[in-house]
C-alpha atoms as a PDB file:
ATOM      1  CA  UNK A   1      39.580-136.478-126.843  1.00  0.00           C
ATOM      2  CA  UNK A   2      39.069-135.790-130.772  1.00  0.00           C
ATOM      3  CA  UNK A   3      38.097-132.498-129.907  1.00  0.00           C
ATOM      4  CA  UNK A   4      41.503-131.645-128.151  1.00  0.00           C
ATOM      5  CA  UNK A   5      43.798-133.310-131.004  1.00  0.00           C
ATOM      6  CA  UNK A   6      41.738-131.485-133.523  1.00  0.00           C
ATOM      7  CA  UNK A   7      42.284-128.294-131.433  1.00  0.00           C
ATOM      8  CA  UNK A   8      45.817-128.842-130.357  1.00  0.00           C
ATOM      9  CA  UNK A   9      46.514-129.530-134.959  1.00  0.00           C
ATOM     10  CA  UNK A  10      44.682-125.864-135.556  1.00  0.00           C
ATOM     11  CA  UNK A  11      46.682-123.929-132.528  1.00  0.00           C
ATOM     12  CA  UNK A  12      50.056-125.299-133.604  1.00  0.00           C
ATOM     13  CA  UNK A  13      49.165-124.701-137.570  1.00  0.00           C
ATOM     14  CA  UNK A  14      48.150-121.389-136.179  1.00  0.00           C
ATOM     15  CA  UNK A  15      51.387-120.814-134.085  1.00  0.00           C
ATOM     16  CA  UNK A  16      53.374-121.607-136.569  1.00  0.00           C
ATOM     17  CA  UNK A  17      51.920-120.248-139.615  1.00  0.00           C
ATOM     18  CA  UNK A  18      52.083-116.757-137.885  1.00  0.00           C
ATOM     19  CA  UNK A  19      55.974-115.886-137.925  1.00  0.00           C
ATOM     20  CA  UNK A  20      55.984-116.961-141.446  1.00  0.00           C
ATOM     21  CA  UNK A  21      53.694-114.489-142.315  1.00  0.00           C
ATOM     22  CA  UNK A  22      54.978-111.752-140.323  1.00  0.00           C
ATOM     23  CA  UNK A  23      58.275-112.298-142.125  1.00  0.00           C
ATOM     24  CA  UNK A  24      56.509-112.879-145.382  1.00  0.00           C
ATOM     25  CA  UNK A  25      55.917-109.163-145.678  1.00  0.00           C
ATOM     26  CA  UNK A  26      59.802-108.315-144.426  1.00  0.00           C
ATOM     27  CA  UNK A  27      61.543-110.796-146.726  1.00  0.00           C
ATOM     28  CA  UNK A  28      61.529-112.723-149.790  1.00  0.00           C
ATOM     29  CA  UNK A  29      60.498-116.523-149.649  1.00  0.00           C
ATOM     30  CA  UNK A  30      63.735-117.419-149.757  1.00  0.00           C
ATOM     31  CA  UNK A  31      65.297-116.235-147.210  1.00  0.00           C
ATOM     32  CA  UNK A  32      62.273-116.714-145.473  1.00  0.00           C
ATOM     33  CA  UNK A  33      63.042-120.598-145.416  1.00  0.00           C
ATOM     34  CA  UNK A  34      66.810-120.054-144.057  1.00  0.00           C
ATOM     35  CA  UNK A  35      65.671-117.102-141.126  1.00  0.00           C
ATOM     36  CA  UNK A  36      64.759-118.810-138.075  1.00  0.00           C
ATOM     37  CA  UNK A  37      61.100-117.775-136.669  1.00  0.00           C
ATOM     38  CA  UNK A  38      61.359-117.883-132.825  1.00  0.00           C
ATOM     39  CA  UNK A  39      59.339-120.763-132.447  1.00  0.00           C
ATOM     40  CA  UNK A  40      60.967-123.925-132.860  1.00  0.00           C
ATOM     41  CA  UNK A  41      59.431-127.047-134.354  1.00  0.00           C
ATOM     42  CA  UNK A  42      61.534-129.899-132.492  1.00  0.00           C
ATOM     43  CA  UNK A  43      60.163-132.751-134.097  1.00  0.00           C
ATOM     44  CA  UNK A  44      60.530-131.156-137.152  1.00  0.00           C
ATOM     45  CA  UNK A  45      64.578-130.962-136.691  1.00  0.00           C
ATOM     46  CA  UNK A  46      64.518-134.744-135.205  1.00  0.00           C
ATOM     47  CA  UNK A  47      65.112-133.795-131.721  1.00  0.00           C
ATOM     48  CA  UNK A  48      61.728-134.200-129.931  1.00  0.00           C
ATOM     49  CA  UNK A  49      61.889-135.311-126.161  1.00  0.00           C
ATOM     50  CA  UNK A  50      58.732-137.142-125.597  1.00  0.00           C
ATOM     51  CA  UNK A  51      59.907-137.235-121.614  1.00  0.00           C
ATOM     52  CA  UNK A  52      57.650-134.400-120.218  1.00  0.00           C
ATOM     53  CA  UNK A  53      56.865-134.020-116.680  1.00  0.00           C
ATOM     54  CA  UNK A  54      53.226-133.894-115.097  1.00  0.00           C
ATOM     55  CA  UNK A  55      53.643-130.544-114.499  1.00  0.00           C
ATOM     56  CA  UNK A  56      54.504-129.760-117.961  1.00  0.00           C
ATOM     57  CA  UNK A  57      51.697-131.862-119.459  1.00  0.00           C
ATOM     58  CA  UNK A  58      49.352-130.183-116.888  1.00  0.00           C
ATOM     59  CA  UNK A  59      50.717-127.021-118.048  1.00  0.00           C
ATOM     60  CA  UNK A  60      50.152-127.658-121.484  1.00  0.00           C
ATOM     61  CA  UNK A  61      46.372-128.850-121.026  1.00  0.00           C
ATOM     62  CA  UNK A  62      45.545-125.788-118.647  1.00  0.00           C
ATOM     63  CA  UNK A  63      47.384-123.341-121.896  1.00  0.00           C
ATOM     64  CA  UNK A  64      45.375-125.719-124.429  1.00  0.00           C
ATOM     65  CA  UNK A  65      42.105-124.546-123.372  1.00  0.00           C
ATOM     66  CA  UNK A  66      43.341-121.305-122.929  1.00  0.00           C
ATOM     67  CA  UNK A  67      44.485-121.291-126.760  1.00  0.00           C
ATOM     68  CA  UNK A  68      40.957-123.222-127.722  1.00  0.00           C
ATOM     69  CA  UNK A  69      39.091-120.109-126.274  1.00  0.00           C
ATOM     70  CA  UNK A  70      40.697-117.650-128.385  1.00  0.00           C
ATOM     71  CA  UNK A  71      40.441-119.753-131.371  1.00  0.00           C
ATOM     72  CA  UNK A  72      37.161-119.656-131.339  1.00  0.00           C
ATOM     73  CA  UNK A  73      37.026-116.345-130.405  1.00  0.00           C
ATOM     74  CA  UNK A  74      38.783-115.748-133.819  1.00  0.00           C
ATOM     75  CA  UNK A  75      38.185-118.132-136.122  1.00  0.00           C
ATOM     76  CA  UNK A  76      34.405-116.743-137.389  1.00  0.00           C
ATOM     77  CA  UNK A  77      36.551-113.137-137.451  1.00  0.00           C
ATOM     78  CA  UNK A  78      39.404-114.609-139.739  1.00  0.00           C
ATOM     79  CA  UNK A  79      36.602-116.867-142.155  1.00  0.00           C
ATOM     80  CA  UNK A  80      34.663-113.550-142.147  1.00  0.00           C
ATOM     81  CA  UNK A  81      37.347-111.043-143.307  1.00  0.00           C
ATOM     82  CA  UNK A  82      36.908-108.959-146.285  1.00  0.00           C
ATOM     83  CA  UNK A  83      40.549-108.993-147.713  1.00  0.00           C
ATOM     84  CA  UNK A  84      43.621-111.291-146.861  1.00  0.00           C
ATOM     85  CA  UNK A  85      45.128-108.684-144.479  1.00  0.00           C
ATOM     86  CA  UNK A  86      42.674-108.339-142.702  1.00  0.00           C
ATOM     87  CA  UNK A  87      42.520-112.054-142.432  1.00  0.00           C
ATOM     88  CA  UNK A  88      46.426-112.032-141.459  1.00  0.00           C
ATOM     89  CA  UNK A  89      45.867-109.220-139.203  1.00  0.00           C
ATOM     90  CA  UNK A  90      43.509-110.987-137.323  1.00  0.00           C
ATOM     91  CA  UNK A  91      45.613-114.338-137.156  1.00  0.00           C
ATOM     92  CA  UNK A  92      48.592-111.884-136.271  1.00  0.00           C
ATOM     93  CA  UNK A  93      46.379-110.905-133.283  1.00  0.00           C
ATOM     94  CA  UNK A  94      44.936-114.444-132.266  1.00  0.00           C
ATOM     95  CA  UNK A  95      48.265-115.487-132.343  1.00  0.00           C
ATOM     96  CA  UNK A  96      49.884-113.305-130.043  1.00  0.00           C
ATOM     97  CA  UNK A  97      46.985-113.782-128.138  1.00  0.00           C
ATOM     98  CA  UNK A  98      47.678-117.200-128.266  1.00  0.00           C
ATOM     99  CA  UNK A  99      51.135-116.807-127.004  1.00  0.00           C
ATOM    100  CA  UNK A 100      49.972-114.688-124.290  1.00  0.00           C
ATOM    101  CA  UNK A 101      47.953-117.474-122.763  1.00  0.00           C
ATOM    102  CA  UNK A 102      50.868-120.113-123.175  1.00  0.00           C
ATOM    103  CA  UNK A 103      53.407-117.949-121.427  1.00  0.00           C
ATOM    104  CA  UNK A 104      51.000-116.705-118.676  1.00  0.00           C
ATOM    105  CA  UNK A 105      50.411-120.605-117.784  1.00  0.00           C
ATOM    106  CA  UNK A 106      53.751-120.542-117.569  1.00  0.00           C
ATOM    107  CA  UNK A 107      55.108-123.294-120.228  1.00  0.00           C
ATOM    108  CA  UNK A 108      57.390-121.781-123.110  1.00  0.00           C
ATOM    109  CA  UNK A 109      56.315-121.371-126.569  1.00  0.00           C
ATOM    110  CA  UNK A 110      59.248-124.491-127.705  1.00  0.00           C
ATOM    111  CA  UNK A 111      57.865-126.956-125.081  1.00  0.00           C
ATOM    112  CA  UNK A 112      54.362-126.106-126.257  1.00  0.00           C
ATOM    113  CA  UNK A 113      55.087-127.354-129.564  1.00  0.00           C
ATOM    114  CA  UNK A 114      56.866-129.955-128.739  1.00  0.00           C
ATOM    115  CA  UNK A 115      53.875-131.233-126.271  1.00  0.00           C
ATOM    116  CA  UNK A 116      51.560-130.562-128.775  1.00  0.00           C
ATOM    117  CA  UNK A 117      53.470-132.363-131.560  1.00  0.00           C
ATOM    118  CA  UNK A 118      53.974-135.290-129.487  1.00  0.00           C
ATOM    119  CA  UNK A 119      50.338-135.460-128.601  1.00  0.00           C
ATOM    120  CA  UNK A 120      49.241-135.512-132.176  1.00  0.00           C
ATOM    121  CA  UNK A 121      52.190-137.847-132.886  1.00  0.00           C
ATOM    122  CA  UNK A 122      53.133-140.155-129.756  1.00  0.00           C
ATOM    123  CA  UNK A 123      50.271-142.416-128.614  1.00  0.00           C
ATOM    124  CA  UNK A 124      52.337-142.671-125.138  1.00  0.00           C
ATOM    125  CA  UNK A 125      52.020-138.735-124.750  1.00  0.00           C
ATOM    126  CA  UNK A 126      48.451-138.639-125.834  1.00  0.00           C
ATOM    127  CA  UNK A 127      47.763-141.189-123.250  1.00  0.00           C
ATOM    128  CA  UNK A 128      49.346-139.087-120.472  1.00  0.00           C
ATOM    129  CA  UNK A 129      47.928-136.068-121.495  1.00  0.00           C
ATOM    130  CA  UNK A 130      44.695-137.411-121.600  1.00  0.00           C
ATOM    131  CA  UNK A 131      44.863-139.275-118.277  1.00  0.00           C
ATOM    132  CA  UNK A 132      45.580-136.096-116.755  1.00  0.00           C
ATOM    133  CA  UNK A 133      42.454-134.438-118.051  1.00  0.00           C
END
């Protein structure tokens, strides 16, 4: 259970961490803050829904492990990089990866977040989630 909120913290820091780099190099950090990313942050902007279906919380634990597998798969990669862009290169990469597995489960990169948000945040998610595992 620790394992999967500490997991579920890293993949949506990861997630989110890589549009804002990918813009970083396009635009100044100003405008960076005002351009939207793609990926929305619900609870961020006060509108989290905490009412997901089983599917969608099965969804999200079947593109969870997905998403654990390739952070680990790049984690020792990024840590072992010899310059920062390599090291955002290779986030760049896990993260589409990342995004890959989500969508090919089938749950949108939005929802995602907002599961995994909720999970980290909402004792009444976590408890679904892991009752379903």
């Amino acid at each position: 259970m620790n394992k999967l909120l500490v997991s579920v913290t890293a993949s949506l820091a990861l997630l989110a961490a890589a549009p804002a780099m990918a813009q970083q190099n396009q635009q100044e950090p100003a405008a960076q803050q005002t351009q939207g990313s793609g990926y929305s942050d619900p609870a961020a902007a006060g509108t989290q829904d905490t009412n997901f279906s089983d599917v969608q919380l099965k969804d999200f634990i079947e593109a969870q492990e997905g998403v654990m597998e390739v952070r680990e798969e790049y984690i020792q990669k990024i840590e072992a990089a010899d310059s920062q862009q390599k090291a955002q290169e290779l986030q760049m990469e896990a993260n589409d990866k990342m995004v890959s597995v989500i969508e090919d489960v089938g749950i949108d990169i939005p929802t995602y977040n907002s599961i995994a948000t909720a999970y980290s945040s909402e004792p009444k998610v976590r408890n679904r989630v892991d009752a379903l595992m």
